[in-house]
C-alpha atoms as a PDB file:
ATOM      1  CA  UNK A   1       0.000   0.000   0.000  1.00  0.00           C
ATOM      2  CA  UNK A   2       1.327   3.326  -0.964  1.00  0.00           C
ATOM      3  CA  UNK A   3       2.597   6.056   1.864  1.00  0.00           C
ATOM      4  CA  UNK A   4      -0.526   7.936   0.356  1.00  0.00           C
ATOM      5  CA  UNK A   5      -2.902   5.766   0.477  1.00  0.00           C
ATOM      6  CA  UNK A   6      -2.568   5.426   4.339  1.00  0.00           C
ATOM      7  CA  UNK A   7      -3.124   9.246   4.591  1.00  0.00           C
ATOM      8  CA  UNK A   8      -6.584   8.687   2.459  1.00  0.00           C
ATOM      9  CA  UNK A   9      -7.588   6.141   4.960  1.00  0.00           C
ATOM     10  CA  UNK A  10      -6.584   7.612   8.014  1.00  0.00           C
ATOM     11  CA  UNK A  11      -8.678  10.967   7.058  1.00  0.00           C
ATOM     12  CA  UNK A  12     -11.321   9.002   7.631  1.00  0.00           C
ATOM     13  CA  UNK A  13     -10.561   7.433  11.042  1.00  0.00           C
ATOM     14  CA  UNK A  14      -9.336   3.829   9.646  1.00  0.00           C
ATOM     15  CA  UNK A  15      -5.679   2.993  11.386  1.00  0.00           C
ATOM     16  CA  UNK A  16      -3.514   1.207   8.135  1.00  0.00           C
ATOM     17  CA  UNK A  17      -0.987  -0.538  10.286  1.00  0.00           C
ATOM     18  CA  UNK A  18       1.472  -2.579   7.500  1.00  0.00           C
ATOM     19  CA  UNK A  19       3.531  -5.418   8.739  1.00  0.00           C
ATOM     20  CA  UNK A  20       1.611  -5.947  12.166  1.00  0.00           C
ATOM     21  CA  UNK A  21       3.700  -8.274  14.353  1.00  0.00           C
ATOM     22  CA  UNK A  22       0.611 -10.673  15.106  1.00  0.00           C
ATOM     23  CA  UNK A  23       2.714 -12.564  18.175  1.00  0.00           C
ATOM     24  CA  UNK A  24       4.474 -10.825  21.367  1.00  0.00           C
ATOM     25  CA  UNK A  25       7.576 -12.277  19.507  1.00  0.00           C
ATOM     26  CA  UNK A  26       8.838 -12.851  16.074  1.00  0.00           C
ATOM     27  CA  UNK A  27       8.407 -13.836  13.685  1.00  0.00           C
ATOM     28  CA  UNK A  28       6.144 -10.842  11.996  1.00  0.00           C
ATOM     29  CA  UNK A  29       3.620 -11.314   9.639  1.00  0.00           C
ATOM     30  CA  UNK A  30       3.639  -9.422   6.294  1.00  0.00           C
ATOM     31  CA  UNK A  31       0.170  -8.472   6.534  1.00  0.00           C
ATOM     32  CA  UNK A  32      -1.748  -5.505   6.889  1.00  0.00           C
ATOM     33  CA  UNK A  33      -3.741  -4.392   9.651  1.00  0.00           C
ATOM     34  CA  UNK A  34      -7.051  -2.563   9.227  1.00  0.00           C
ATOM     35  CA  UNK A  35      -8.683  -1.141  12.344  1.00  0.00           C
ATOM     36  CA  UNK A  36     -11.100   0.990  13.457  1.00  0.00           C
ATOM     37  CA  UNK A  37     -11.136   3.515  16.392  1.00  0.00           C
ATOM     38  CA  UNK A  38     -14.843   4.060  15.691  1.00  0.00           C
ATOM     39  CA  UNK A  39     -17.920   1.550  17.135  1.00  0.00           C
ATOM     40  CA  UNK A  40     -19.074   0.553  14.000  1.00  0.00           C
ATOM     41  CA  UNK A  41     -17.582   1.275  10.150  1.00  0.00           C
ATOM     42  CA  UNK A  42     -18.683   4.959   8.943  1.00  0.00           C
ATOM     43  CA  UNK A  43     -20.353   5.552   5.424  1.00  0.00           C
ATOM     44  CA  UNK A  44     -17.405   7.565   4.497  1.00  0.00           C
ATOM     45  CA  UNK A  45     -15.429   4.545   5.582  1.00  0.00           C
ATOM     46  CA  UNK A  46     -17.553   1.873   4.351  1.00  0.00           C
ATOM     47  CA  UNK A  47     -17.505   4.092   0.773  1.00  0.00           C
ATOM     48  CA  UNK A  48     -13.687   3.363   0.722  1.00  0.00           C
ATOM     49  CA  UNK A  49     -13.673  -0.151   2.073  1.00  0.00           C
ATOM     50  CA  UNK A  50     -13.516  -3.165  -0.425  1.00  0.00           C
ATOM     51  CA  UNK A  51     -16.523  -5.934  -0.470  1.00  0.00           C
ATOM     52  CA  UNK A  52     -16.265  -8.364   1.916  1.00  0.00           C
ATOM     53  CA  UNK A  53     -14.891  -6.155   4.444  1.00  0.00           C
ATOM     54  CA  UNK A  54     -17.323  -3.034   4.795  1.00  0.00           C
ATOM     55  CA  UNK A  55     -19.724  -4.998   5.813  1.00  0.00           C
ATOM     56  CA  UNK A  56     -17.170  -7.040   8.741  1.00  0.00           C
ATOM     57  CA  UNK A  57     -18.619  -6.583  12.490  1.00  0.00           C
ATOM     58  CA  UNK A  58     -15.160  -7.021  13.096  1.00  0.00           C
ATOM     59  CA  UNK A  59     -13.055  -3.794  14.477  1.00  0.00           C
ATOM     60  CA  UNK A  60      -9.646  -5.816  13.628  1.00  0.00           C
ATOM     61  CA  UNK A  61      -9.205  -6.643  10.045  1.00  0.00           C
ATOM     62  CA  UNK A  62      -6.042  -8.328   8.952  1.00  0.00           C
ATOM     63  CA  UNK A  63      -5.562  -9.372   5.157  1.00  0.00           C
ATOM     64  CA  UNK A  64      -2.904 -11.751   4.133  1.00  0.00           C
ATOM     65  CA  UNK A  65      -2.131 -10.806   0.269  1.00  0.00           C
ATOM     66  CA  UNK A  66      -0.170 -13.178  -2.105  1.00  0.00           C
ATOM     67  CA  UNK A  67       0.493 -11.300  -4.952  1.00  0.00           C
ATOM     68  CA  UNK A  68       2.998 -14.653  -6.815  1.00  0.00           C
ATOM     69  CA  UNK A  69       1.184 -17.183  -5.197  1.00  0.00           C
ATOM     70  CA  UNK A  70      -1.538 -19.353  -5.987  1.00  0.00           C
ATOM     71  CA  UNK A  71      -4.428 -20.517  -3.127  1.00  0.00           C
ATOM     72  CA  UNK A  72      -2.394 -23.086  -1.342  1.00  0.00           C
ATOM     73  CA  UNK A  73      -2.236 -24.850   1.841  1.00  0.00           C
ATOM     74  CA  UNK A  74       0.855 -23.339   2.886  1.00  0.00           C
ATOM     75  CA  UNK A  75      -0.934 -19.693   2.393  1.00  0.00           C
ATOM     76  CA  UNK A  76      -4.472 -20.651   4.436  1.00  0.00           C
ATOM     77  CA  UNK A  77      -2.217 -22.080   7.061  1.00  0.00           C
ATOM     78  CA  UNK A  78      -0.492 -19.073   7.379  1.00  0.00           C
ATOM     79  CA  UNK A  79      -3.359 -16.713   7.156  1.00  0.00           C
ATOM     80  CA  UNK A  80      -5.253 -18.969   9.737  1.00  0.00           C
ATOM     81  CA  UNK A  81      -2.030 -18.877  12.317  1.00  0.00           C
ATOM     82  CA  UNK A  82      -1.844 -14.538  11.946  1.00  0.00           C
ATOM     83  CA  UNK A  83      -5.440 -14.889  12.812  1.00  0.00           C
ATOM     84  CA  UNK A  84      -4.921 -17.219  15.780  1.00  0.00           C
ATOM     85  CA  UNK A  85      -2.093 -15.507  17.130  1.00  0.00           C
ATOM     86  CA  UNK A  86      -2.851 -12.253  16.377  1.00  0.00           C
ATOM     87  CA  UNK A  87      -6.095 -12.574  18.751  1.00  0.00           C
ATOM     88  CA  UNK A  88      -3.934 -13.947  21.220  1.00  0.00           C
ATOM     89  CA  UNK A  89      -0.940 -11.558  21.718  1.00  0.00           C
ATOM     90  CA  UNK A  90      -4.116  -8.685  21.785  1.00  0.00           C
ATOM     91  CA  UNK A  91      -6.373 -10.776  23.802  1.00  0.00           C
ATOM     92  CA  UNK A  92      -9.125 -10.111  21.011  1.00  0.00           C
ATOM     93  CA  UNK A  93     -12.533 -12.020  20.751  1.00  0.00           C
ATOM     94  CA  UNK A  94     -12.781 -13.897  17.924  1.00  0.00           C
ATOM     95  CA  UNK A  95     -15.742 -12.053  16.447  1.00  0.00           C
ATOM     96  CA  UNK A  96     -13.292  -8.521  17.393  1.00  0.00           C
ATOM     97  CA  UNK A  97     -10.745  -9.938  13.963  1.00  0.00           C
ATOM     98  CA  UNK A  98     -11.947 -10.738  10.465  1.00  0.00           C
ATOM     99  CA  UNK A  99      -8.742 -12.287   8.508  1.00  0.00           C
ATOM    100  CA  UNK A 100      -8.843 -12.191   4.383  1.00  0.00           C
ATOM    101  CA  UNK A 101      -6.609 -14.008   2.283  1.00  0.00           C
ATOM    102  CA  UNK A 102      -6.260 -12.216  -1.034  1.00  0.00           C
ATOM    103  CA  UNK A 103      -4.378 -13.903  -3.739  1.00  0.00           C
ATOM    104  CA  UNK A 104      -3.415 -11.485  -6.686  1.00  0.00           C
END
């Protein structure tokens, strides 16, 4: 994500957190972190949100993209694990963290 885009989302209250260490120690993710300060998503936030994730209860949204791989195993694993220990380090309710796997 480009240093600009961050500035578009934060204008309208969305925290862009890249590489988000997901456990209290390494190894860190390469994911991104989405996460709102607000109770629920905003229309002006929802209006820059992709599908799938403007409509997430969740306030923790981290999305695992693949840009040369395929769907794998290796990449759900992975995505799964940021999830679990992501919610763990942050002591996070599992309805509190959406994960997405994106595969470009």
């Amino acid at each position: 994500m480009k240093k600009n885009s961050n500035l578009e989302f934060s204008r309208f209250g969305i925290d862009v957190q890249p590489n988000v260490s997901v456990m209290t120690k390494s190894p860190e993710a390469d994911i991104l972190l989405l996460r709102r300060d607000t109770p629920q998503w905003t229309a002006m936030q929802r209006a820059h949100l992709p599908d799938g994730i403007r409509d997430s209860k969740a306030s923790h949204i981290l999305i695992e993209f693949k840009q040369t791989e395929s769907f794998n195993e290796k990449a759900l694993t992975q995505a799964v694990g940021y999830d679990y220990f992501y919610k763990q380090a942050k002591k996070l309710l599992h309805t509190e963290v959406q994960t997405v796997l994106l595969i470009g």
